[in-house]
PDB file of N, CA and C in Angstrom:
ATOM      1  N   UNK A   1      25.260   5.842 -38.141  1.00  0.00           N
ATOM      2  CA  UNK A   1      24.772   5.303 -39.393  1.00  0.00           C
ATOM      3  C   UNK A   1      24.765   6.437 -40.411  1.00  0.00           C
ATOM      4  N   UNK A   2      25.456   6.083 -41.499  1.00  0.00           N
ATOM      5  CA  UNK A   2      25.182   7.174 -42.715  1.00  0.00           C
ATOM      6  C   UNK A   2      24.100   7.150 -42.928  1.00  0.00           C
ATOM      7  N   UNK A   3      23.958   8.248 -44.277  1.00  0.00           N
ATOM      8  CA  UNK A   3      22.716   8.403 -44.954  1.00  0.00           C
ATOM      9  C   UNK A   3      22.186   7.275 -45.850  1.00  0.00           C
ATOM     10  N   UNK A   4      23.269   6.622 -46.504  1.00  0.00           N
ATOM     11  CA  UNK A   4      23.031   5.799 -47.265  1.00  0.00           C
ATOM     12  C   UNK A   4      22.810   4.604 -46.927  1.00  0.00           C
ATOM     13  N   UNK A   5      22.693   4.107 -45.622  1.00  0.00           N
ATOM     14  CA  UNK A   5      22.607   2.910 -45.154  1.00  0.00           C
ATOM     15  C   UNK A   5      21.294   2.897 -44.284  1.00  0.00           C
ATOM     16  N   UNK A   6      21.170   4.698 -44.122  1.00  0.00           N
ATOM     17  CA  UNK A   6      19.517   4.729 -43.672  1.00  0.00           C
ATOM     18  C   UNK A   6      18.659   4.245 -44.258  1.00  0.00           C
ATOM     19  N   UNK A   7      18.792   5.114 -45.808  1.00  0.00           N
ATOM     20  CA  UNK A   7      18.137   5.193 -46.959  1.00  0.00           C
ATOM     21  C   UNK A   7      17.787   3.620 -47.313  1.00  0.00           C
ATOM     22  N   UNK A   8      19.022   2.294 -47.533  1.00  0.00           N
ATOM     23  CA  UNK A   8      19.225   1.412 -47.696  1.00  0.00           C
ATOM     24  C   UNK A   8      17.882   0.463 -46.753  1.00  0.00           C
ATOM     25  N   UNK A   9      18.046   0.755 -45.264  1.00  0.00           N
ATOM     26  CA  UNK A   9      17.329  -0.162 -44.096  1.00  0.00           C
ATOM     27  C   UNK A   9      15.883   0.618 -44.581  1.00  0.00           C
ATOM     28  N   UNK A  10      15.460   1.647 -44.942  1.00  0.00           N
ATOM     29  CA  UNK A  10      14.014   1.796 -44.866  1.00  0.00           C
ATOM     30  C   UNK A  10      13.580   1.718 -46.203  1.00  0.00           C
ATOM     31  N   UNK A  11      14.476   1.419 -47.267  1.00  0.00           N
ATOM     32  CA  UNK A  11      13.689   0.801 -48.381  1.00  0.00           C
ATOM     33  C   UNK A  11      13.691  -0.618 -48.292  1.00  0.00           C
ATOM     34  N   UNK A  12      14.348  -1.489 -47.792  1.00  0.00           N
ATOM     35  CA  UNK A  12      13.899  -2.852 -47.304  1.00  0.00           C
ATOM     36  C   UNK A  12      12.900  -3.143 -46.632  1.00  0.00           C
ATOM     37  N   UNK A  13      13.292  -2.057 -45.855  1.00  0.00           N
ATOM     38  CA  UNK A  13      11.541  -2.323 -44.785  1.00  0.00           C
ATOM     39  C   UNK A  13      10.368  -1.766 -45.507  1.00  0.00           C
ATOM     40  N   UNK A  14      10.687  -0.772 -46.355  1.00  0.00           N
ATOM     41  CA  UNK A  14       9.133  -0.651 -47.075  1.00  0.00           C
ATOM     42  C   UNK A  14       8.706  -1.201 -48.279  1.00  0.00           C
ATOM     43  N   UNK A  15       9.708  -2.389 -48.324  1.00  0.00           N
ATOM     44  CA  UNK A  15       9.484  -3.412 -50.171  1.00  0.00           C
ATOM     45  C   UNK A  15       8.493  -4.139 -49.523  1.00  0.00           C
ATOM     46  N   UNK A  16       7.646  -4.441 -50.295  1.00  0.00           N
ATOM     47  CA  UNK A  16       6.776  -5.812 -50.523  1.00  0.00           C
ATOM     48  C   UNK A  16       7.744  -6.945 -50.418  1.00  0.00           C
ATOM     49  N   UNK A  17       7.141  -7.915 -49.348  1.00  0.00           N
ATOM     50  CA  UNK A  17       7.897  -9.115 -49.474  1.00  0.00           C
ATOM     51  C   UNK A  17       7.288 -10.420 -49.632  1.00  0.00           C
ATOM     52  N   UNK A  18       7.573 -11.894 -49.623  1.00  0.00           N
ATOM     53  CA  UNK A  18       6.534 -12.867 -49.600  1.00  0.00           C
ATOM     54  C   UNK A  18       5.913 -12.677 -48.189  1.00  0.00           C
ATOM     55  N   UNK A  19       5.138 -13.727 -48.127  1.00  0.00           N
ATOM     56  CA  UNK A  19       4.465 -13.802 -46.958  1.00  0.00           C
ATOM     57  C   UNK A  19       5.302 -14.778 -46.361  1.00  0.00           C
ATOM     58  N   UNK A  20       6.370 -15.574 -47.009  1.00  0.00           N
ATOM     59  CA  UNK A  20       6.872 -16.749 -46.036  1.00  0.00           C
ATOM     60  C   UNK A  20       8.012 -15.961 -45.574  1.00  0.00           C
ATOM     61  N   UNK A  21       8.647 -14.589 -46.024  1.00  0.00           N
ATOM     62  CA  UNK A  21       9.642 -13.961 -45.158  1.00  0.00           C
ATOM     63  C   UNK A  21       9.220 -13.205 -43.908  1.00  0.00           C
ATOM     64  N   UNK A  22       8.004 -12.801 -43.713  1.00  0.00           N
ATOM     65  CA  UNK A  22       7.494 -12.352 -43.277  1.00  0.00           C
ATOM     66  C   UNK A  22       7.083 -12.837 -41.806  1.00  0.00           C
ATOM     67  N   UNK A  23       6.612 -14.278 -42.281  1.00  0.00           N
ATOM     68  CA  UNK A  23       6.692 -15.481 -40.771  1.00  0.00           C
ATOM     69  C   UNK A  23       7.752 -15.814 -40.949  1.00  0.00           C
ATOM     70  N   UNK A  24       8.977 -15.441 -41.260  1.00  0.00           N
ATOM     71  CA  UNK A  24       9.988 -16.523 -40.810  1.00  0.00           C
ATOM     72  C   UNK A  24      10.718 -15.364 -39.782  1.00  0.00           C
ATOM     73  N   UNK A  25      10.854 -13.858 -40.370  1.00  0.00           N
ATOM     74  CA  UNK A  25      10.955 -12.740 -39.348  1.00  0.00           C
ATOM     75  C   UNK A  25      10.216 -12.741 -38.218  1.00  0.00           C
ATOM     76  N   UNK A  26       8.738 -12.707 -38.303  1.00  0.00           N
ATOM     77  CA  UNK A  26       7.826 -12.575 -37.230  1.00  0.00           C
ATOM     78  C   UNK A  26       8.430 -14.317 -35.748  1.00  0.00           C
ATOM     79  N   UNK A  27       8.407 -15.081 -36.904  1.00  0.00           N
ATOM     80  CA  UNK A  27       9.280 -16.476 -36.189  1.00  0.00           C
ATOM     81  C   UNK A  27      10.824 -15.843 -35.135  1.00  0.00           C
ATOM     82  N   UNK A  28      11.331 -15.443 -36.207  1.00  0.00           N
ATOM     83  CA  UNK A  28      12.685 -14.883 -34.973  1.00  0.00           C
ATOM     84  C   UNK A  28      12.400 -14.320 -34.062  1.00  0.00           C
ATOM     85  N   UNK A  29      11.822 -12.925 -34.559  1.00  0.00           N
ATOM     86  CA  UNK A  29      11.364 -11.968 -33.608  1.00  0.00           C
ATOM     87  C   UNK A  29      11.057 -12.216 -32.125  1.00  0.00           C
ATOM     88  N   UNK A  30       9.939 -13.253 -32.436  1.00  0.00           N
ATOM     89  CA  UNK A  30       9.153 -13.759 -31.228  1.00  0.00           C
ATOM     90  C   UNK A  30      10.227 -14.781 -30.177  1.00  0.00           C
ATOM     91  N   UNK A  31      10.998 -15.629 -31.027  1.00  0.00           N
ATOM     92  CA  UNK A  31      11.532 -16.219 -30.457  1.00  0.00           C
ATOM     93  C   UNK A  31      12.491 -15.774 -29.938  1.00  0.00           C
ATOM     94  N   UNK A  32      13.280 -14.353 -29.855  1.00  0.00           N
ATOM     95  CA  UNK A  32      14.194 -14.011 -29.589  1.00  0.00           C
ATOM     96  C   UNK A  32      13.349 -13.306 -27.956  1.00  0.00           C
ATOM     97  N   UNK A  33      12.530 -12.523 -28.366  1.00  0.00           N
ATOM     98  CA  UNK A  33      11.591 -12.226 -27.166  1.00  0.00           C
ATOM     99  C   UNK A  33      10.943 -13.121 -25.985  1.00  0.00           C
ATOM    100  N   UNK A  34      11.032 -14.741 -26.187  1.00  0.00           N
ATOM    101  CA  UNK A  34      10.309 -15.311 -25.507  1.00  0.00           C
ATOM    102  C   UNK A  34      11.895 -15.573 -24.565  1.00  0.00           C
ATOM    103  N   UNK A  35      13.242 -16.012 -25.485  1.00  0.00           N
ATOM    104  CA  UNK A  35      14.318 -16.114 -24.854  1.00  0.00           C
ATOM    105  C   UNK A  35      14.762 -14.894 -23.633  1.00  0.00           C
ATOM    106  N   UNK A  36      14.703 -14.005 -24.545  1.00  0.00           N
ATOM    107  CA  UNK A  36      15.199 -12.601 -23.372  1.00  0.00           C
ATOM    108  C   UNK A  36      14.360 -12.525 -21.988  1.00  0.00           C
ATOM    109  N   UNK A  37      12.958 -13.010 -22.592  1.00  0.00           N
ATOM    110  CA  UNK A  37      12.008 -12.908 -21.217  1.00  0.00           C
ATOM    111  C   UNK A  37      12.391 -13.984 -20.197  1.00  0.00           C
ATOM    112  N   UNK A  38      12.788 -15.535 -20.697  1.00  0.00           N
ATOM    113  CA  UNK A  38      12.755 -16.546 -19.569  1.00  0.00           C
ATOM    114  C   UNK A  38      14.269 -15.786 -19.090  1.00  0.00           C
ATOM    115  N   UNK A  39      14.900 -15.449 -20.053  1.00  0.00           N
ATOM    116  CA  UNK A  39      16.755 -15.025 -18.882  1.00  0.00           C
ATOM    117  C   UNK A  39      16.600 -13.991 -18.458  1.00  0.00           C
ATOM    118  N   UNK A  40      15.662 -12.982 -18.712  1.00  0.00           N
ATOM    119  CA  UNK A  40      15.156 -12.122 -17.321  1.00  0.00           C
ATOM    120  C   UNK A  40      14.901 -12.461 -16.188  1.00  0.00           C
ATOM    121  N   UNK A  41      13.726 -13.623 -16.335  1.00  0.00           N
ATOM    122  CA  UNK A  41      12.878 -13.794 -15.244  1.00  0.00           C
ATOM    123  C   UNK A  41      13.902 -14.644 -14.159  1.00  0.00           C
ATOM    124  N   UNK A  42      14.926 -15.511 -14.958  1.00  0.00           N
ATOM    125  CA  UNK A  42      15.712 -16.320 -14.361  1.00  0.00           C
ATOM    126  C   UNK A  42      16.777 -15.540 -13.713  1.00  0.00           C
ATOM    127  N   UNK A  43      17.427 -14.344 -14.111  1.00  0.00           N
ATOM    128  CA  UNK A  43      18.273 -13.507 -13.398  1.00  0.00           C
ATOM    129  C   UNK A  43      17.803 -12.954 -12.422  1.00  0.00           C
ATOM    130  N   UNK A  44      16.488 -12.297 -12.409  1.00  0.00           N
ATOM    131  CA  UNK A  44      15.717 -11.787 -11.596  1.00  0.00           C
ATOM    132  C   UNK A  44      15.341 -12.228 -10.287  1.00  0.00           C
ATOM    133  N   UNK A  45      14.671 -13.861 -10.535  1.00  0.00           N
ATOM    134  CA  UNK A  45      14.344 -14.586  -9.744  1.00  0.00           C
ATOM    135  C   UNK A  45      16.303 -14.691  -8.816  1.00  0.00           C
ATOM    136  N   UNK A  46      17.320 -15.168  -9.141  1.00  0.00           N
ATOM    137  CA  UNK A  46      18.228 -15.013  -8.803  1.00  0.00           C
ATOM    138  C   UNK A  46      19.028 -14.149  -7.452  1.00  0.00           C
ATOM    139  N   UNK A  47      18.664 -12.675  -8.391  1.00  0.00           N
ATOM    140  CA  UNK A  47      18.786 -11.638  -7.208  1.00  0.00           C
ATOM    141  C   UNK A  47      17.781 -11.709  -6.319  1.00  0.00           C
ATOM    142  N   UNK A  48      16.083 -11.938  -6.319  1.00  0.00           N
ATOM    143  CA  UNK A  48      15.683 -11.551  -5.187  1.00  0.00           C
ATOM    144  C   UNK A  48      15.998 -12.556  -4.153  1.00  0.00           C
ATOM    145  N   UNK A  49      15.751 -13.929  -4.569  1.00  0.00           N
ATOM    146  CA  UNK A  49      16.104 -14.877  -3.564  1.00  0.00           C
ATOM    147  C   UNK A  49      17.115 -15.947  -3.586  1.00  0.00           C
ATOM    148  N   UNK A  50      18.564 -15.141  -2.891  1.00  0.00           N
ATOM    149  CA  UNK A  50      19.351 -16.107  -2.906  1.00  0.00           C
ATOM    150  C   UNK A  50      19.110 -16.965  -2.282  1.00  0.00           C
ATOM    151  N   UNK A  51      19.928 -18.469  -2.434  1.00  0.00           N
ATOM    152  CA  UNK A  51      19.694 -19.740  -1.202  1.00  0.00           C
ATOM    153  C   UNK A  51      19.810 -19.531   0.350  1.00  0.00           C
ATOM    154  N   UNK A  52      18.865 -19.757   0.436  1.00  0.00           N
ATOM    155  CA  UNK A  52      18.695 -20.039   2.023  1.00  0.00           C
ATOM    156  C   UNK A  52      18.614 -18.520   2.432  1.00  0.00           C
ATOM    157  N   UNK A  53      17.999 -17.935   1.841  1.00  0.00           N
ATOM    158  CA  UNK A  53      17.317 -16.560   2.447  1.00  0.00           C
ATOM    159  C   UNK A  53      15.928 -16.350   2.124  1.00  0.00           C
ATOM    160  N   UNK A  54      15.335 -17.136   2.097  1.00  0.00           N
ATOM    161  CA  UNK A  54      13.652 -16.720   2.273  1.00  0.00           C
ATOM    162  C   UNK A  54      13.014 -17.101   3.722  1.00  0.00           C
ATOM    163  N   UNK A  55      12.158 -15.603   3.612  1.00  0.00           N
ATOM    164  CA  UNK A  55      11.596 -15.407   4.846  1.00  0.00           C
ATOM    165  C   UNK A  55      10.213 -16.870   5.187  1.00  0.00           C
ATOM    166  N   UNK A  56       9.877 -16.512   6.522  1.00  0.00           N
ATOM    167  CA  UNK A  56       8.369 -17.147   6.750  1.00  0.00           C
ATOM    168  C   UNK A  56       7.284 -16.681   5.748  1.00  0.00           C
ATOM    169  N   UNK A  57       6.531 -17.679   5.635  1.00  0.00           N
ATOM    170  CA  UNK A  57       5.715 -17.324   4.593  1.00  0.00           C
ATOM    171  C   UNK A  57       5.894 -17.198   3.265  1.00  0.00           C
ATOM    172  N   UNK A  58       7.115 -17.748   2.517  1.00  0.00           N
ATOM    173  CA  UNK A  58       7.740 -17.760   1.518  1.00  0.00           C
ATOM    174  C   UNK A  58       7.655 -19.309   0.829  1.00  0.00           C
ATOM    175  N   UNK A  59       7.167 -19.184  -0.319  1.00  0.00           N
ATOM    176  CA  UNK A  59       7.101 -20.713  -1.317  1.00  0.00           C
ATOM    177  C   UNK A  59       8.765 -21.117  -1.063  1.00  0.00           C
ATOM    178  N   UNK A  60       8.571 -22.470  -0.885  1.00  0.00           N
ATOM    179  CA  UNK A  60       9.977 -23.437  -1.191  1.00  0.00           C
ATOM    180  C   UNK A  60       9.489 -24.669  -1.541  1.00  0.00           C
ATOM    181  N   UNK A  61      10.792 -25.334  -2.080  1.00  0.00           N
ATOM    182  CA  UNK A  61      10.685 -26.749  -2.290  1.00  0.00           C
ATOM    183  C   UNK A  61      11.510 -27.364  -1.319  1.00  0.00           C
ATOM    184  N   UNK A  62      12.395 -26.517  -1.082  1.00  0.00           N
ATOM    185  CA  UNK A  62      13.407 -28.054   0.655  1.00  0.00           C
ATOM    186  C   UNK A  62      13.685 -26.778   1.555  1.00  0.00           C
ATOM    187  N   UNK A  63      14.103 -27.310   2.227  1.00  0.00           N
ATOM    188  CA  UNK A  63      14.478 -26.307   3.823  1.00  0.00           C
ATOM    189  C   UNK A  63      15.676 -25.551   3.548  1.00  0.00           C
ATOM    190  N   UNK A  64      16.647 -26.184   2.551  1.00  0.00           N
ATOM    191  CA  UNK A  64      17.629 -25.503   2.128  1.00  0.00           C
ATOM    192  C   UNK A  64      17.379 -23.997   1.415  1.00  0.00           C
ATOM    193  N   UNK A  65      16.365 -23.691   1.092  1.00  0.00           N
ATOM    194  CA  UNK A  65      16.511 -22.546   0.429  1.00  0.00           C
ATOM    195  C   UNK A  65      15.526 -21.317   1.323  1.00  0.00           C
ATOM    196  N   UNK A  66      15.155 -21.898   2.380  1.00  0.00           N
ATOM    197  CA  UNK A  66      14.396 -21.092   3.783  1.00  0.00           C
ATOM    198  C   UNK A  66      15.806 -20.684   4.872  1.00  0.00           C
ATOM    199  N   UNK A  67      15.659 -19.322   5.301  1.00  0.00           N
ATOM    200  CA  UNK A  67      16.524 -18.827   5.943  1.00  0.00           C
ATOM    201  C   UNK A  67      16.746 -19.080   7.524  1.00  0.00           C
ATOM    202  N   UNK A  68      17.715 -18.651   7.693  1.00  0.00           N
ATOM    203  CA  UNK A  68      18.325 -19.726   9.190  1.00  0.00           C
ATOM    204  C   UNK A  68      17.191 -19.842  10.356  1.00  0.00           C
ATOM    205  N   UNK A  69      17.072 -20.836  11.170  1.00  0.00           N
ATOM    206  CA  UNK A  69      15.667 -21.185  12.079  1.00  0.00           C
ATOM    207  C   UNK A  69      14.736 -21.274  11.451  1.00  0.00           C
ATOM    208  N   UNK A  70      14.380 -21.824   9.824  1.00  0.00           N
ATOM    209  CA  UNK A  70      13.474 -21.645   8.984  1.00  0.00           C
ATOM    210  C   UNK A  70      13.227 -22.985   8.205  1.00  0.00           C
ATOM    211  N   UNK A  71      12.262 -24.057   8.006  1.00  0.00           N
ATOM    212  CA  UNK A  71      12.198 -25.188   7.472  1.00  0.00           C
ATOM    213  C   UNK A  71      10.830 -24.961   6.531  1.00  0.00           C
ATOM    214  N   UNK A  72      11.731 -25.555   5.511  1.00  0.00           N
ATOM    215  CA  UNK A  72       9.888 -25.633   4.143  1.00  0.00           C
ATOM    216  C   UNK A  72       9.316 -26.732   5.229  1.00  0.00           C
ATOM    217  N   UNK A  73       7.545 -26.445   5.043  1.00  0.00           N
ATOM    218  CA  UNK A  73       6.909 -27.931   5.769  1.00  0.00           C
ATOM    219  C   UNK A  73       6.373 -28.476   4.481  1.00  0.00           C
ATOM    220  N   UNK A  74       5.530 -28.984   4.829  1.00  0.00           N
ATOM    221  CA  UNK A  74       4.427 -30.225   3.629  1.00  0.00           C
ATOM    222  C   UNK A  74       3.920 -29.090   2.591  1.00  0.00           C
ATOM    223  N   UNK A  75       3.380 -28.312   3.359  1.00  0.00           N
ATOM    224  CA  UNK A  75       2.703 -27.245   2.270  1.00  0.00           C
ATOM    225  C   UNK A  75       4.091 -26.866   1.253  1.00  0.00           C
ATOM    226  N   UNK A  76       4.711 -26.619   1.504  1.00  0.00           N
ATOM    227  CA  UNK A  76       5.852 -25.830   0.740  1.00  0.00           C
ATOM    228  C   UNK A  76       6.326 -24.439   0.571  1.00  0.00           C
ATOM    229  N   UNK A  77       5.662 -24.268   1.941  1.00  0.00           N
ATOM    230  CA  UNK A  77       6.230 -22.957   2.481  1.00  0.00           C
ATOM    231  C   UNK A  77       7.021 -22.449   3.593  1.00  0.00           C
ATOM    232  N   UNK A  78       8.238 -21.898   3.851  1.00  0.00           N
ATOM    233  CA  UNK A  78       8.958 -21.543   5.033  1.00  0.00           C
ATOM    234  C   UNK A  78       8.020 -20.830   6.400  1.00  0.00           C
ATOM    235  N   UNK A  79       8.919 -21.991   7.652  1.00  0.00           N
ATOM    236  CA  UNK A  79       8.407 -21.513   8.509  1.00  0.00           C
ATOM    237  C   UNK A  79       9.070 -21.784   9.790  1.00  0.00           C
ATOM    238  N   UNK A  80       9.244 -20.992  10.757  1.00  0.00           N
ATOM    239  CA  UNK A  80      10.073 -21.149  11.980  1.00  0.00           C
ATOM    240  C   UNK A  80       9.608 -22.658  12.235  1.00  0.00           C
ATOM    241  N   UNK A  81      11.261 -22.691  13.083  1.00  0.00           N
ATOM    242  CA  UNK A  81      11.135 -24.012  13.799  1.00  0.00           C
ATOM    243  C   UNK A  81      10.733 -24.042  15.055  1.00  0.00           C
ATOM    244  N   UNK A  82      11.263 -22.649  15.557  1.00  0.00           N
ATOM    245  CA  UNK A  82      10.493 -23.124  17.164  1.00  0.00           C
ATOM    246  C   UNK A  82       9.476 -23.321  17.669  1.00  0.00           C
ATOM    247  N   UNK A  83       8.390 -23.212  16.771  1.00  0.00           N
ATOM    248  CA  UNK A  83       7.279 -23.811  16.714  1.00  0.00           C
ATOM    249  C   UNK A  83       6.019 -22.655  17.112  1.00  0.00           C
ATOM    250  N   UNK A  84       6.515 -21.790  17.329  1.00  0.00           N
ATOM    251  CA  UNK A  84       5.505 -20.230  17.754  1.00  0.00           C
ATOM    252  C   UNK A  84       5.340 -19.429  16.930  1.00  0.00           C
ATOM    253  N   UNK A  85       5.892 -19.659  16.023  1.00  0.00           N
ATOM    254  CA  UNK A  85       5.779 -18.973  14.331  1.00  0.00           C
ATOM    255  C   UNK A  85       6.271 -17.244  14.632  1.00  0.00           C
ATOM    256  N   UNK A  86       7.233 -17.246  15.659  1.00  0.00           N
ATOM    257  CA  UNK A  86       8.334 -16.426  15.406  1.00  0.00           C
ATOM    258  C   UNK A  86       9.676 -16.343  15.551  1.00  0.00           C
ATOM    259  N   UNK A  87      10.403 -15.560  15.044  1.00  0.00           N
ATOM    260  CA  UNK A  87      11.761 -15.560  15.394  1.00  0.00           C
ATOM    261  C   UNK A  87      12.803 -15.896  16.330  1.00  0.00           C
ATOM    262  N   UNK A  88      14.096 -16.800  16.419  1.00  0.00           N
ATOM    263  CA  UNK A  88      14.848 -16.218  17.903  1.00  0.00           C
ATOM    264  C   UNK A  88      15.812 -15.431  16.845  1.00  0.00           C
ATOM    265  N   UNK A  89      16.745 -14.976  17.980  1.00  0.00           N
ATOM    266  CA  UNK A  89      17.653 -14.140  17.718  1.00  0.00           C
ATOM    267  C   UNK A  89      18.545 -15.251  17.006  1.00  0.00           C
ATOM    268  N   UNK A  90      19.118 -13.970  15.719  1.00  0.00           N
ATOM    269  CA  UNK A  90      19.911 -14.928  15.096  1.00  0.00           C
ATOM    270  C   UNK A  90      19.248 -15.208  13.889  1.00  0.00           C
ATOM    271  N   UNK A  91      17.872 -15.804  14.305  1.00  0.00           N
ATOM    272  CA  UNK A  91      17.017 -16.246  12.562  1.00  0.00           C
ATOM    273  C   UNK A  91      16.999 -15.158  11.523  1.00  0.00           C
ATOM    274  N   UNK A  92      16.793 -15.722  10.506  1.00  0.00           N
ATOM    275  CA  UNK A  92      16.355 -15.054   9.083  1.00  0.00           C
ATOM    276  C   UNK A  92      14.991 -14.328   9.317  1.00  0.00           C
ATOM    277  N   UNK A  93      14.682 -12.993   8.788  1.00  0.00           N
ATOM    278  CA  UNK A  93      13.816 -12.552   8.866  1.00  0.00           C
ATOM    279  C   UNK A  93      13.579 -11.118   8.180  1.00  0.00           C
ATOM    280  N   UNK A  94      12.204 -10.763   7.633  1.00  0.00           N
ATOM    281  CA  UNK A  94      12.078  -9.625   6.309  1.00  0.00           C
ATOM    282  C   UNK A  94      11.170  -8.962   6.784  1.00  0.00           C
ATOM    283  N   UNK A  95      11.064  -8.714   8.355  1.00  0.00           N
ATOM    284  CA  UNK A  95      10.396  -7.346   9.218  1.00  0.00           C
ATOM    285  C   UNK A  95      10.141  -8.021  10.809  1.00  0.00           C
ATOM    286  N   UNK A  96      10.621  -6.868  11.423  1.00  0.00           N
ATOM    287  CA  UNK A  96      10.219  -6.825  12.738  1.00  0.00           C
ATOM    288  C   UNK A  96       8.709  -7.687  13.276  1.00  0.00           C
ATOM    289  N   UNK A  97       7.718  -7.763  12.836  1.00  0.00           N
ATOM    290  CA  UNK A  97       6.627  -9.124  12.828  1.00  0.00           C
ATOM    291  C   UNK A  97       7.207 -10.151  12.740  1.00  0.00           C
ATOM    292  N   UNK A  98       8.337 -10.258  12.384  1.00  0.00           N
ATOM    293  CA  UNK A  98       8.839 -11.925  12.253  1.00  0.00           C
ATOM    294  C   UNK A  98       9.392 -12.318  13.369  1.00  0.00           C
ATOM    295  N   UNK A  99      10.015 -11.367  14.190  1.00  0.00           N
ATOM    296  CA  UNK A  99      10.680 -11.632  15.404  1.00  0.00           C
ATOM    297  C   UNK A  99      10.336 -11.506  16.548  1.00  0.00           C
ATOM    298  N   UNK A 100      10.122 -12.906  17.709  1.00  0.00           N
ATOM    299  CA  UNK A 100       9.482 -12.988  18.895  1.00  0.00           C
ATOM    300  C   UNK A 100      10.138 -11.918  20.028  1.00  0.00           C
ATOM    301  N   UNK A 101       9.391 -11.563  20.832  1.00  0.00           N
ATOM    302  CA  UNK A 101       9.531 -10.377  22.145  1.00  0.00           C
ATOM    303  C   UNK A 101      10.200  -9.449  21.838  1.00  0.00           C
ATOM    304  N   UNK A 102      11.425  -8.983  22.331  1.00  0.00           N
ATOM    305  CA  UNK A 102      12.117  -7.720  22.451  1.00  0.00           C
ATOM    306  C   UNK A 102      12.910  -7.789  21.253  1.00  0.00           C
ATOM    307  N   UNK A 103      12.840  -8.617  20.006  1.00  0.00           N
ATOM    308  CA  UNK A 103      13.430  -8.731  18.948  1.00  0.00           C
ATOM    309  C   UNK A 103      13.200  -7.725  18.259  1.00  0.00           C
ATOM    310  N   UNK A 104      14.032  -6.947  17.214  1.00  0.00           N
ATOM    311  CA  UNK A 104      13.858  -6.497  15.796  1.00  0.00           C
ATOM    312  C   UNK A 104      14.397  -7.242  14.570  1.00  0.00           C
ATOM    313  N   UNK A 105      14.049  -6.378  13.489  1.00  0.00           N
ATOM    314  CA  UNK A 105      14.784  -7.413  12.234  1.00  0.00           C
ATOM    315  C   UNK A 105      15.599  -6.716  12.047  1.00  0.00           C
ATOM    316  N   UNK A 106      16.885  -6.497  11.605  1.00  0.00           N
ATOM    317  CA  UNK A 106      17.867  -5.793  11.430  1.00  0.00           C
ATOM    318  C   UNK A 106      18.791  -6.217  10.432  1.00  0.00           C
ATOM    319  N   UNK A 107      18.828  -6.151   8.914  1.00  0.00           N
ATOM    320  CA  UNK A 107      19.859  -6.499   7.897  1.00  0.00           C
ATOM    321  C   UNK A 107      19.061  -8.280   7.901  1.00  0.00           C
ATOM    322  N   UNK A 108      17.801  -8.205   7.852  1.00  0.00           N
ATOM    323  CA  UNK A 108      17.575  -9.817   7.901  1.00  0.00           C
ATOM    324  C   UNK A 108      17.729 -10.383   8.726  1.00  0.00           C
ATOM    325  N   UNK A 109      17.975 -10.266   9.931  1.00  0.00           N
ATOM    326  CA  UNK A 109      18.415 -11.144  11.295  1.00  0.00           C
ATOM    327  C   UNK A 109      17.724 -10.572  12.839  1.00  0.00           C
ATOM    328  N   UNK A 110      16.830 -11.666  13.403  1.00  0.00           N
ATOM    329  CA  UNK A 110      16.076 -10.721  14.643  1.00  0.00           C
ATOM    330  C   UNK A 110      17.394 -10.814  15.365  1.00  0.00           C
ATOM    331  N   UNK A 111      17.726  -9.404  16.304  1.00  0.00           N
ATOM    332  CA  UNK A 111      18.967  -8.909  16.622  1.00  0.00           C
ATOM    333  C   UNK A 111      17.710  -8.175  18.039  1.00  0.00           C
ATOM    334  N   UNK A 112      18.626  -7.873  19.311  1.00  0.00           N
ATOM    335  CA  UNK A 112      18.164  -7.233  20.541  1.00  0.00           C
ATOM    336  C   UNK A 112      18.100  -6.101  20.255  1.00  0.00           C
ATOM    337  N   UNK A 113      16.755  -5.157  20.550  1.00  0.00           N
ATOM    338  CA  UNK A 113      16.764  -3.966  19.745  1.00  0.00           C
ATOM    339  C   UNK A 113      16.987  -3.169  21.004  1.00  0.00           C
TER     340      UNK A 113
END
């Protein structure tokens, strides 16, 4: 930016203006901020939980988005199917607690450790 276009942007910003330019800026402003925030939160939300990779103990709405050996119940939260509320080999899983006996979690998956 030149000098003269500095000079230019900070005598605009330091004129007196109405008060209706003033909310109609403060109007963008905000609204541009409330936009950037929901397509954050929506990209965000995105990366942490792709489909059908959430662990036990994880909010869902269908079984489809709970990770393998993993069904949303009534409550609406993921949870093994085999009914012991841990892992077999093979299932989805986001720590070694998730996986029954000689299991570990390994890259998300209880695997024979």
């Amino acid at each position: 930016m030149d000098s003269q276009r500095f000079d230019n942007l900070t005598k605009g910003l330091g004129s007196e203006g109405t008060r209706r330019n003033a909310l109609r800026t403060m109007a963008v402003l905000g609204a541009g901020l409330v936009g950037a925030r929901a397509f954050g939160a929506a990209t965000q939300a995105a990366a942490v939980d792709p489909q059908g990779s959430k662990c036990a103990g994880m909010n869902c709405a269908n079984t489809k988005e709970c990770g393998k050996g993993l069904g949303c119940n009534w409550w609406g939260v993921c949870e093994y199917k085999s009914g012991n509320g841990l892992g077999k080999k093979g299932d989805t899983c986001c720590g070694n607690f998730d996986c029954s006996g000689k299991l570990r979690c390994k890259d998300k998956t209880c695997t024979k450790k």
